[in-house]
C-alpha atoms as a PDB file:
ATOM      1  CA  UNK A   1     -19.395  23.887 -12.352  1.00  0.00           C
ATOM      2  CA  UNK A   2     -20.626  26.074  -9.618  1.00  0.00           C
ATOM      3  CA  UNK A   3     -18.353  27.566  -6.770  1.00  0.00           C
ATOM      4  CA  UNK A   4     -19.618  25.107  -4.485  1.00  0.00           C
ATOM      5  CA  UNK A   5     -17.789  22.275  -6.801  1.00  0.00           C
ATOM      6  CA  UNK A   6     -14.294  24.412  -7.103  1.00  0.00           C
ATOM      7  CA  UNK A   7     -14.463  24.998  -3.111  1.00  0.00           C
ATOM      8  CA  UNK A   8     -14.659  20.980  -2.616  1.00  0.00           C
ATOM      9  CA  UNK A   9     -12.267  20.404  -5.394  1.00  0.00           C
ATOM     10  CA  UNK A  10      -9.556  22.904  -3.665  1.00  0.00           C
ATOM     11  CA  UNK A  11     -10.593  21.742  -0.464  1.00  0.00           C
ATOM     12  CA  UNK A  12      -9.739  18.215  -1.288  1.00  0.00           C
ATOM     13  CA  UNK A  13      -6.458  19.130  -2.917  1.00  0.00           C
ATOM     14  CA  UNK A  14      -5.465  20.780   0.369  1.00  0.00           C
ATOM     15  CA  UNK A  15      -6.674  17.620   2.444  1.00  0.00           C
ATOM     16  CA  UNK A  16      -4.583  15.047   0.341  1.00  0.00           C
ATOM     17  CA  UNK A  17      -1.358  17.543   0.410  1.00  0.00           C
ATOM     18  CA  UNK A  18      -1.581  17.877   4.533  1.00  0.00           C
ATOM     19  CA  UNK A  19      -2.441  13.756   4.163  1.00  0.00           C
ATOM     20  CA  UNK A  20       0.689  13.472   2.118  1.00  0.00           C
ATOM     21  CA  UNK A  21       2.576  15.437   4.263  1.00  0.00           C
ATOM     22  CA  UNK A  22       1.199  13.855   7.681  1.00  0.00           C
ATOM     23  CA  UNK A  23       2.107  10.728   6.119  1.00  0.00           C
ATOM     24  CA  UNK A  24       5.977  11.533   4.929  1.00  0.00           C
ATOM     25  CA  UNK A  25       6.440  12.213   8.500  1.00  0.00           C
ATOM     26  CA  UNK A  26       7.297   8.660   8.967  1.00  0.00           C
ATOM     27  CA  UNK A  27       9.508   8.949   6.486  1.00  0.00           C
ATOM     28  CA  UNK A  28      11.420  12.205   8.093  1.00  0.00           C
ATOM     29  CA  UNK A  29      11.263  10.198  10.922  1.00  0.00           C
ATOM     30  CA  UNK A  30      13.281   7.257   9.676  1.00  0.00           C
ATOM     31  CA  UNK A  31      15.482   9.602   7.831  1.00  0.00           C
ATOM     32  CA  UNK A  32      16.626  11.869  10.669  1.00  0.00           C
ATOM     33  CA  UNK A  33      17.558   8.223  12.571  1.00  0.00           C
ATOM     34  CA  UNK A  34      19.677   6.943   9.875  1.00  0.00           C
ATOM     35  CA  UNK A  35      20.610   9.916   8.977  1.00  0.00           C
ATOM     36  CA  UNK A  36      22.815  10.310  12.044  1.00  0.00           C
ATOM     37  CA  UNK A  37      23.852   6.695  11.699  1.00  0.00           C
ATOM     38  CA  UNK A  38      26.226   7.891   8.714  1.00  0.00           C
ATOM     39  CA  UNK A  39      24.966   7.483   5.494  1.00  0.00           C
ATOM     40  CA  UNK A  40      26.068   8.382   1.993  1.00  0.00           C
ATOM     41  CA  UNK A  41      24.415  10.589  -0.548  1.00  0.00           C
ATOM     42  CA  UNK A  42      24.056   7.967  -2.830  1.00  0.00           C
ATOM     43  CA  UNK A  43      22.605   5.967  -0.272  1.00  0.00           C
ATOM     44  CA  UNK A  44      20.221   8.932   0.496  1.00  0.00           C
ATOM     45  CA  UNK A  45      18.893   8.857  -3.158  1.00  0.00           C
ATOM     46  CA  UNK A  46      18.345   5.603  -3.558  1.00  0.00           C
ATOM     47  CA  UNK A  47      16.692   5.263  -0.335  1.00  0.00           C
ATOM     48  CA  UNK A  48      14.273   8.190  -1.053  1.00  0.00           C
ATOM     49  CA  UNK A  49      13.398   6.866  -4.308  1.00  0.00           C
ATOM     50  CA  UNK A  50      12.539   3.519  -2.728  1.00  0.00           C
ATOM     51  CA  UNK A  51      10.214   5.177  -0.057  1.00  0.00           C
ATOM     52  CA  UNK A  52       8.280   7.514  -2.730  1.00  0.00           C
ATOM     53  CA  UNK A  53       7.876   3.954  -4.698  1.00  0.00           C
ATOM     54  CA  UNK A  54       6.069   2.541  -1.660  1.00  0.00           C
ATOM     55  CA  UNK A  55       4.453   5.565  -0.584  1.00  0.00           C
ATOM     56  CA  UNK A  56       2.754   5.554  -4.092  1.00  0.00           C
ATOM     57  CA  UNK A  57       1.785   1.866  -4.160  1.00  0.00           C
ATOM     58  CA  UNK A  58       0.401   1.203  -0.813  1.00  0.00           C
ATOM     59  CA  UNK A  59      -2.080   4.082  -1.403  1.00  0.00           C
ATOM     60  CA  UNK A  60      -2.948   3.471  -4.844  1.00  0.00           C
ATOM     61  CA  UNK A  61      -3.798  -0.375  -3.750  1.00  0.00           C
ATOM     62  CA  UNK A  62      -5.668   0.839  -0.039  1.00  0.00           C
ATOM     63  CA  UNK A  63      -7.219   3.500  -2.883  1.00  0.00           C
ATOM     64  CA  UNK A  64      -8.492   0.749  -5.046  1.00  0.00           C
ATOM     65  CA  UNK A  65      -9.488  -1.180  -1.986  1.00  0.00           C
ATOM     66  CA  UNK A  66     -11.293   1.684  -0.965  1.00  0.00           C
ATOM     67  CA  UNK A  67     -13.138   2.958  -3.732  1.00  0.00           C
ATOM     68  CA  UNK A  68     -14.616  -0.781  -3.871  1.00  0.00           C
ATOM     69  CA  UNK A  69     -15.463  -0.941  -0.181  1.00  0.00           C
ATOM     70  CA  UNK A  70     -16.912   2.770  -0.765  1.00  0.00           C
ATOM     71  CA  UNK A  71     -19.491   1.499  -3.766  1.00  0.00           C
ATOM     72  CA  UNK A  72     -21.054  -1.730  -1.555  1.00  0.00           C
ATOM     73  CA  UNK A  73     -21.090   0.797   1.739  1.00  0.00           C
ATOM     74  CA  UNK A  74     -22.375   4.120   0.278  1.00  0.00           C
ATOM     75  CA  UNK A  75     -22.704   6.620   2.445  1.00  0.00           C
ATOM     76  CA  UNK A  76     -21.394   4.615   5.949  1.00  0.00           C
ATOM     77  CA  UNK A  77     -18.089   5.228   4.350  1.00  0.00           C
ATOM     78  CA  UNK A  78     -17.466   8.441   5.308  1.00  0.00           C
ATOM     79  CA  UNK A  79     -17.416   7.573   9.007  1.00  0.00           C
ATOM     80  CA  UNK A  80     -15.305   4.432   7.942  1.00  0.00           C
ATOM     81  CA  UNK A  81     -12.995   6.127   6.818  1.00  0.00           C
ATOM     82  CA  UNK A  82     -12.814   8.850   9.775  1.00  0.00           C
ATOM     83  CA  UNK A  83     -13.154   6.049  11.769  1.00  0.00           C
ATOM     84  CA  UNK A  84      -9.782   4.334  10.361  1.00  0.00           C
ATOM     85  CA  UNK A  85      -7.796   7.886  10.000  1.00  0.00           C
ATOM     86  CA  UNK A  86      -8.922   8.467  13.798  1.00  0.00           C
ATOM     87  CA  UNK A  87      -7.166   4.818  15.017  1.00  0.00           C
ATOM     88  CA  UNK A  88      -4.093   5.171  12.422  1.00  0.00           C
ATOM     89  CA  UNK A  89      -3.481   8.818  13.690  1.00  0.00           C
ATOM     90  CA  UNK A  90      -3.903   7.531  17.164  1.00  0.00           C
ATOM     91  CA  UNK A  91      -1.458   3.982  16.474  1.00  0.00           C
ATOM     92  CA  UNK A  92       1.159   6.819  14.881  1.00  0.00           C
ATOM     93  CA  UNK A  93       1.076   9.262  18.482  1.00  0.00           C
ATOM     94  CA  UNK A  94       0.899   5.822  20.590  1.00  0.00           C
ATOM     95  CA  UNK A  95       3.933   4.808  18.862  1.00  0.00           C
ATOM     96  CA  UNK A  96       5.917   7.712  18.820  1.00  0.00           C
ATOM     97  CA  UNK A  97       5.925   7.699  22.718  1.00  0.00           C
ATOM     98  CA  UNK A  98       7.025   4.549  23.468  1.00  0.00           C
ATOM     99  CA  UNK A  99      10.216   2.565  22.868  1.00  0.00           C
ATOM    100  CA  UNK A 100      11.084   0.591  19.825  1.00  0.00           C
ATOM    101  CA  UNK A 101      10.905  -3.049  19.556  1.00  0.00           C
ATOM    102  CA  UNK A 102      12.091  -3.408  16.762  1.00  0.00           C
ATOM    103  CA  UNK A 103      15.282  -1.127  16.336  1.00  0.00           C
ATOM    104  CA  UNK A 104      16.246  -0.042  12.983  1.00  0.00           C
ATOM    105  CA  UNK A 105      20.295  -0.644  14.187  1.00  0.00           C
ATOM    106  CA  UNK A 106      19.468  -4.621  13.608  1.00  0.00           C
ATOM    107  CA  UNK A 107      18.629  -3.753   9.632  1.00  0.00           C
ATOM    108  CA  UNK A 108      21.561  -2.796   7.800  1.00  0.00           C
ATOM    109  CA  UNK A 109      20.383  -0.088   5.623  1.00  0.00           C
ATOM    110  CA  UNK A 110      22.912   0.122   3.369  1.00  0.00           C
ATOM    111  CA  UNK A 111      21.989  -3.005   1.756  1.00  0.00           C
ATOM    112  CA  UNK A 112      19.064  -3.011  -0.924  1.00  0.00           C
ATOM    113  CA  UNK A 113      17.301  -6.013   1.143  1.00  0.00           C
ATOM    114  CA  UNK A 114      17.280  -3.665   4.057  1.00  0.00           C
ATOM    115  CA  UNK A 115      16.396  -0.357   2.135  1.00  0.00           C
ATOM    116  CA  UNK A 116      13.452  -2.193   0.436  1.00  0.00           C
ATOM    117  CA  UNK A 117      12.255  -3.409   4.113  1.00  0.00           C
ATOM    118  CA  UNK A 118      12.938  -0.108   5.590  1.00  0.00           C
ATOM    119  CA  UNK A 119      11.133   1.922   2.741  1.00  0.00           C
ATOM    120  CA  UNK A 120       8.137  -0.302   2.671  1.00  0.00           C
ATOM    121  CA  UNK A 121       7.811  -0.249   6.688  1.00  0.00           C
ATOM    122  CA  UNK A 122       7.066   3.642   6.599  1.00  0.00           C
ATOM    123  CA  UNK A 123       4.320   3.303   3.694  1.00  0.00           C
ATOM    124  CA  UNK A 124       2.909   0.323   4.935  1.00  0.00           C
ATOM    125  CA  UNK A 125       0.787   3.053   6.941  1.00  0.00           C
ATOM    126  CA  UNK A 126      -0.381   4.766   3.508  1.00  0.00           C
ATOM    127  CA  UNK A 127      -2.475   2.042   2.683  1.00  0.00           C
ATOM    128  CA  UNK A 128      -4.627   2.465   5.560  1.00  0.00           C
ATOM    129  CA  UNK A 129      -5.208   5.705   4.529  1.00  0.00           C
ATOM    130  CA  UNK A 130      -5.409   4.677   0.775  1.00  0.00           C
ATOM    131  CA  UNK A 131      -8.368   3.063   2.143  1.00  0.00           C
ATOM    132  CA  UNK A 132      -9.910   5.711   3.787  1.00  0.00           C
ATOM    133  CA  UNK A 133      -9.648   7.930   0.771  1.00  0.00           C
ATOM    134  CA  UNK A 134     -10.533   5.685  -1.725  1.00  0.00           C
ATOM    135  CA  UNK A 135     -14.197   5.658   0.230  1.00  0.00           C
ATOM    136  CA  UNK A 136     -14.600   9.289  -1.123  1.00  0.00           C
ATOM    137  CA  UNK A 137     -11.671  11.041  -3.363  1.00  0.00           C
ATOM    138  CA  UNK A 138     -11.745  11.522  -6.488  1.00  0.00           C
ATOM    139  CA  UNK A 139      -7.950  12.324  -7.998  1.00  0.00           C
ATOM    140  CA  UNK A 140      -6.456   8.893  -7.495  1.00  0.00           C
ATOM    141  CA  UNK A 141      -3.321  10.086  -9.449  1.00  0.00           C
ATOM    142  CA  UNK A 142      -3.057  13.397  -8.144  1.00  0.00           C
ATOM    143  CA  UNK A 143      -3.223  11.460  -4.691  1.00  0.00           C
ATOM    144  CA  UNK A 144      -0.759   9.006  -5.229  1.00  0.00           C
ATOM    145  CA  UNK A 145       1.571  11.694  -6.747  1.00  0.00           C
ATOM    146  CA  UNK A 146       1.524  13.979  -3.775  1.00  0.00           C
ATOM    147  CA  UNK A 147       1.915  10.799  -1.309  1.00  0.00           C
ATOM    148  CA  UNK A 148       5.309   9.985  -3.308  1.00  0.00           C
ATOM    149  CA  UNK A 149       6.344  13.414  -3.789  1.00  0.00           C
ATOM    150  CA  UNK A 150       6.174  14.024  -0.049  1.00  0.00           C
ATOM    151  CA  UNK A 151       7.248  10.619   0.810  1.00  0.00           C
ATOM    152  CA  UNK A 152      10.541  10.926  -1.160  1.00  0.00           C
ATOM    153  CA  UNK A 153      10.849  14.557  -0.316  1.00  0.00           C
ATOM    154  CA  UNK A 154      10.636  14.284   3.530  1.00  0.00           C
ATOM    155  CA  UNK A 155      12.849  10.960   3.108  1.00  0.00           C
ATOM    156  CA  UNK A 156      15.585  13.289   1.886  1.00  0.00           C
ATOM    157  CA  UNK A 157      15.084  15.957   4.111  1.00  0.00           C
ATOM    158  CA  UNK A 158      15.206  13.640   7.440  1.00  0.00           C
ATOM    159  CA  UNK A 159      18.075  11.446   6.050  1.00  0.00           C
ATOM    160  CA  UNK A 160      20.179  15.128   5.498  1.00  0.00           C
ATOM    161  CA  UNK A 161      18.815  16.586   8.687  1.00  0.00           C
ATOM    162  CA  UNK A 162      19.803  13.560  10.802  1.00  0.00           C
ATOM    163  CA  UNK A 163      23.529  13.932   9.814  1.00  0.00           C
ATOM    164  CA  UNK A 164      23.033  17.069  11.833  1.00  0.00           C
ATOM    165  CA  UNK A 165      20.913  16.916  14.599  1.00  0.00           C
ATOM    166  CA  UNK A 166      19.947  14.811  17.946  1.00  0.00           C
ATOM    167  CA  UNK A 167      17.792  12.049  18.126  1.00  0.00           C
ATOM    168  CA  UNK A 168      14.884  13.251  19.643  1.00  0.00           C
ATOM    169  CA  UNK A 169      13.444  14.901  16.332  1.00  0.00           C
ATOM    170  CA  UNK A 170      12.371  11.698  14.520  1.00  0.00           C
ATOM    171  CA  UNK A 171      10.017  10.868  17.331  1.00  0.00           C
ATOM    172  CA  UNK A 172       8.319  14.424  17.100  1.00  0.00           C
ATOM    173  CA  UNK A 173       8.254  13.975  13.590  1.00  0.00           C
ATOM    174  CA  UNK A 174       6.432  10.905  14.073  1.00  0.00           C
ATOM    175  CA  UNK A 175       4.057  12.009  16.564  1.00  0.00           C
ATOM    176  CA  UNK A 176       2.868  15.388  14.493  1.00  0.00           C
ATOM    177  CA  UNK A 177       2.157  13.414  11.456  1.00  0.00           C
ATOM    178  CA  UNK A 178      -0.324  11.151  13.862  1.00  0.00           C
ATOM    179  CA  UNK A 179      -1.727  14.265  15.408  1.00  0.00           C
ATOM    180  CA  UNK A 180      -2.589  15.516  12.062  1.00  0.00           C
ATOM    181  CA  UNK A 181      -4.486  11.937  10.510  1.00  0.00           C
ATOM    182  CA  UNK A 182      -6.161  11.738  13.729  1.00  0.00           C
ATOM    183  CA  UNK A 183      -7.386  15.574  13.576  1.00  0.00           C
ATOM    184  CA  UNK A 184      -8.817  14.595   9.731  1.00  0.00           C
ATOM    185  CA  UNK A 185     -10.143  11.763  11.187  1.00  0.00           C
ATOM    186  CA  UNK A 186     -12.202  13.411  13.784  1.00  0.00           C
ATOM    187  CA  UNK A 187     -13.077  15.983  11.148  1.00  0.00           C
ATOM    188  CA  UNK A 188     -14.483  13.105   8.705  1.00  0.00           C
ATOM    189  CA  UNK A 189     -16.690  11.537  11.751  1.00  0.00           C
ATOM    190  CA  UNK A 190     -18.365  14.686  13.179  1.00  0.00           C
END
Protein backbone atom coordinates (compact mmCIF):
# COMPACT_ATOMS: atom_id res chain seq x y z
CA UNK A 1 0.00 0.00 0.00
CA UNK A 2 1.74 3.07 -1.17
CA UNK A 3 0.93 6.70 0.10
CA UNK A 4 -0.87 7.35 -2.93
CA UNK A 5 -3.56 4.51 -1.74
CA UNK A 6 -3.76 5.94 2.10
CA UNK A 7 -4.20 9.65 0.56
CA UNK A 8 -7.38 8.29 -1.56
CA UNK A 9 -8.49 6.14 1.25
CA UNK A 10 -8.47 9.34 3.78
CA UNK A 11 -9.60 11.40 1.11
CA UNK A 12 -12.66 9.34 0.60
CA UNK A 13 -13.37 9.04 4.29
CA UNK A 14 -13.45 12.85 4.43
CA UNK A 15 -15.78 13.02 1.22
CA UNK A 16 -18.46 10.53 2.65
CA UNK A 17 -18.32 12.39 6.28
CA UNK A 18 -18.96 16.08 4.52
CA UNK A 19 -21.63 13.79 2.19
CA UNK A 20 -23.11 12.57 5.42
CA UNK A 21 -23.15 15.71 6.88
CA UNK A 22 -24.48 17.71 3.67
CA UNK A 23 -27.06 15.19 3.68
CA UNK A 24 -28.31 15.35 7.61
CA UNK A 25 -28.92 18.87 6.79
CA UNK A 26 -32.32 17.93 5.72
CA UNK A 27 -32.72 16.37 8.65
CA UNK A 28 -31.63 19.61 10.92
CA UNK A 29 -33.83 21.18 8.74
CA UNK A 30 -36.97 19.26 9.58
CA UNK A 31 -35.90 19.15 13.13
CA UNK A 32 -35.46 22.86 13.85
CA UNK A 33 -39.33 23.15 12.20
CA UNK A 34 -40.86 20.71 14.46
CA UNK A 35 -38.82 21.42 16.88
CA UNK A 36 -40.51 24.76 17.52
CA UNK A 37 -43.86 23.12 16.92
CA UNK A 38 -43.51 21.55 20.58
CA UNK A 39 -42.32 18.28 20.74
CA UNK A 40 -41.36 15.86 23.47
CA UNK A 41 -38.06 14.23 24.18
CA UNK A 42 -39.36 11.02 23.70
CA UNK A 43 -40.75 12.07 20.61
CA UNK A 44 -37.27 13.49 19.68
CA UNK A 45 -35.67 9.98 20.11
CA UNK A 46 -37.83 8.10 18.43
CA UNK A 47 -37.97 10.40 15.61
CA UNK A 48 -34.12 10.51 15.26
CA UNK A 49 -33.86 6.90 15.35
CA UNK A 50 -36.41 6.64 12.54
CA UNK A 51 -34.46 9.18 10.30
CA UNK A 52 -30.87 7.43 10.89
CA UNK A 53 -32.96 4.07 9.84
CA UNK A 54 -33.81 5.72 6.51
CA UNK A 55 -30.79 7.61 6.09
CA UNK A 56 -28.97 4.17 6.20
CA UNK A 57 -31.31 2.29 3.85
CA UNK A 58 -31.89 4.63 1.06
CA UNK A 59 -28.08 4.81 0.58
CA UNK A 60 -27.22 1.35 1.06
CA UNK A 61 -30.04 0.45 -1.75
CA UNK A 62 -28.96 3.81 -4.26
CA UNK A 63 -25.28 2.13 -3.15
CA UNK A 64 -26.20 -1.23 -4.46
CA UNK A 65 -27.92 0.39 -7.37
CA UNK A 66 -24.90 2.12 -7.99
CA UNK A 67 -22.17 -0.15 -7.75
CA UNK A 68 -24.25 -2.22 -10.50
CA UNK A 69 -24.82 0.75 -12.78
CA UNK A 70 -20.93 1.52 -12.08
CA UNK A 71 -19.74 -2.22 -13.43
CA UNK A 72 -21.96 -2.03 -17.01
CA UNK A 73 -20.76 1.94 -17.31
CA UNK A 74 -17.06 1.82 -16.28
CA UNK A 75 -15.44 4.72 -16.35
CA UNK A 76 -18.63 7.20 -17.65
CA UNK A 77 -19.61 6.80 -14.08
CA UNK A 78 -17.66 9.17 -12.58
CA UNK A 79 -19.29 12.03 -14.46
CA UNK A 80 -22.69 10.21 -13.71
CA UNK A 81 -22.38 10.47 -10.66
CA UNK A 82 -21.07 14.27 -10.56
CA UNK A 83 -23.58 14.73 -12.89
CA UNK A 84 -26.48 13.50 -10.36
CA UNK A 85 -24.70 15.16 -7.07
CA UNK A 86 -24.56 18.48 -9.30
CA UNK A 87 -28.73 18.36 -10.01
CA UNK A 88 -29.53 16.92 -6.32
CA UNK A 89 -27.31 19.74 -4.77
CA UNK A 90 -28.96 22.13 -7.12
CA UNK A 91 -32.96 20.53 -6.43
CA UNK A 92 -31.80 20.94 -2.44
CA UNK A 93 -30.72 25.13 -2.95
CA UNK A 94 -33.86 25.44 -5.47
CA UNK A 95 -35.93 24.16 -2.77
CA UNK A 96 -34.75 25.82 0.09
CA UNK A 97 -35.73 29.22 -1.53
CA UNK A 98 -39.02 28.76 -2.35
CA UNK A 99 -42.23 28.08 -0.42
CA UNK A 100 -43.52 24.75 0.68
CA UNK A 101 -46.22 22.90 -0.93
CA UNK A 102 -46.48 20.57 1.02
CA UNK A 103 -46.37 21.89 4.74
CA UNK A 104 -45.22 19.64 7.38
CA UNK A 105 -48.27 21.33 9.84
CA UNK A 106 -50.79 18.92 7.69
CA UNK A 107 -48.65 15.63 9.06
CA UNK A 108 -49.09 15.09 12.58
CA UNK A 109 -45.75 14.10 13.73
CA UNK A 110 -46.44 12.78 16.78
CA UNK A 111 -47.99 9.81 15.35
CA UNK A 112 -45.68 6.83 14.14
CA UNK A 113 -47.57 6.94 10.56
CA UNK A 114 -46.43 10.50 10.35
CA UNK A 115 -42.85 10.06 11.89
CA UNK A 116 -42.22 7.13 9.45
CA UNK A 117 -43.42 9.55 6.43
CA UNK A 118 -41.57 12.42 7.80
CA UNK A 119 -38.24 10.41 8.44
CA UNK A 120 -38.30 8.73 5.11
CA UNK A 121 -39.07 12.19 3.20
CA UNK A 122 -35.56 13.63 4.34
CA UNK A 123 -33.56 10.34 3.21
CA UNK A 124 -35.43 9.82 0.27
CA UNK A 125 -32.58 12.29 -1.07
CA UNK A 126 -29.72 9.77 0.18
CA UNK A 127 -30.48 7.41 -2.33
CA UNK A 128 -29.66 9.63 -5.06
CA UNK A 129 -26.52 10.01 -3.68
CA UNK A 130 -26.28 6.24 -2.72
CA UNK A 131 -26.23 6.08 -6.35
CA UNK A 132 -23.68 8.32 -7.11
CA UNK A 133 -21.33 6.71 -4.68
CA UNK A 134 -21.98 3.36 -5.32
CA UNK A 135 -20.43 4.25 -9.07
CA UNK A 136 -17.00 4.55 -7.24
CA UNK A 137 -16.71 4.00 -3.20
CA UNK A 138 -15.51 1.46 -1.75
CA UNK A 139 -16.64 1.32 2.26
CA UNK A 140 -20.31 0.60 1.74
CA UNK A 141 -20.64 0.11 5.58
CA UNK A 142 -18.51 2.74 6.68
CA UNK A 143 -20.80 4.88 4.27
CA UNK A 144 -23.99 3.89 5.38
CA UNK A 145 -22.80 4.24 9.05
CA UNK A 146 -21.71 7.82 8.77
CA UNK A 147 -25.05 8.68 6.66
CA UNK A 148 -27.11 7.33 9.84
CA UNK A 149 -24.86 8.63 12.37
CA UNK A 150 -25.22 12.12 10.93
CA UNK A 151 -28.72 11.64 9.95
CA UNK A 152 -29.84 10.77 13.53
CA UNK A 153 -27.36 13.15 15.00
CA UNK A 154 -28.41 16.35 13.11
CA UNK A 155 -32.17 15.03 13.60
CA UNK A 156 -31.57 15.57 17.31
CA UNK A 157 -29.74 18.56 17.14
CA UNK A 158 -32.46 20.50 14.84
CA UNK A 159 -35.46 18.96 16.75
CA UNK A 160 -33.60 20.54 20.26
CA UNK A 161 -32.48 23.66 18.48
CA UNK A 162 -35.95 24.41 17.06
CA UNK A 163 -37.50 24.53 20.61
CA UNK A 164 -35.25 27.55 20.74
CA UNK A 165 -34.87 29.43 17.82
CA UNK A 166 -36.82 31.23 14.74
CA UNK A 167 -37.83 29.71 11.74
CA UNK A 168 -35.62 30.92 9.31
CA UNK A 169 -32.69 28.42 10.27
CA UNK A 170 -34.16 25.21 8.77
CA UNK A 171 -34.19 26.79 5.36
CA UNK A 172 -30.38 27.76 5.66
CA UNK A 173 -29.82 24.48 6.87
CA UNK A 174 -31.34 23.17 3.88
CA UNK A 175 -29.75 25.30 1.43
CA UNK A 176 -25.90 24.69 2.82
CA UNK A 177 -26.30 21.03 2.66
CA UNK A 178 -27.29 21.60 -1.31
CA UNK A 179 -24.43 23.99 -1.71
CA UNK A 180 -22.13 21.42 -0.46
CA UNK A 181 -23.50 18.09 -2.88
CA UNK A 182 -23.51 20.45 -5.65
CA UNK A 183 -19.76 21.71 -4.89
CA UNK A 184 -18.77 17.61 -4.85
CA UNK A 185 -20.62 17.36 -7.75
CA UNK A 186 -18.81 19.89 -9.76
CA UNK A 187 -15.63 18.51 -8.23
CA UNK A 188 -16.51 14.81 -9.59
CA UNK A 189 -17.26 16.31 -13.30
CA UNK A 190 -14.19 18.55 -13.86
Amino acid sequence: MGIGDVYAGWGQTVTIAIMAIALGMDAFSLGVGIGMKGIRLLHVLQMSVLIAFFHMLMPLLGLLTGSYVGHLLGQVTTYAAGGLLVLLGGHMVYNSFRPEVVSTRAMNHRTLWGMLLLSLSVSVDSFSVGVSLGMFVNGVLLTILAFGACGGLMSIIGLLLGRHVSRGLGEYGEALGGAILLGFGLLFIF
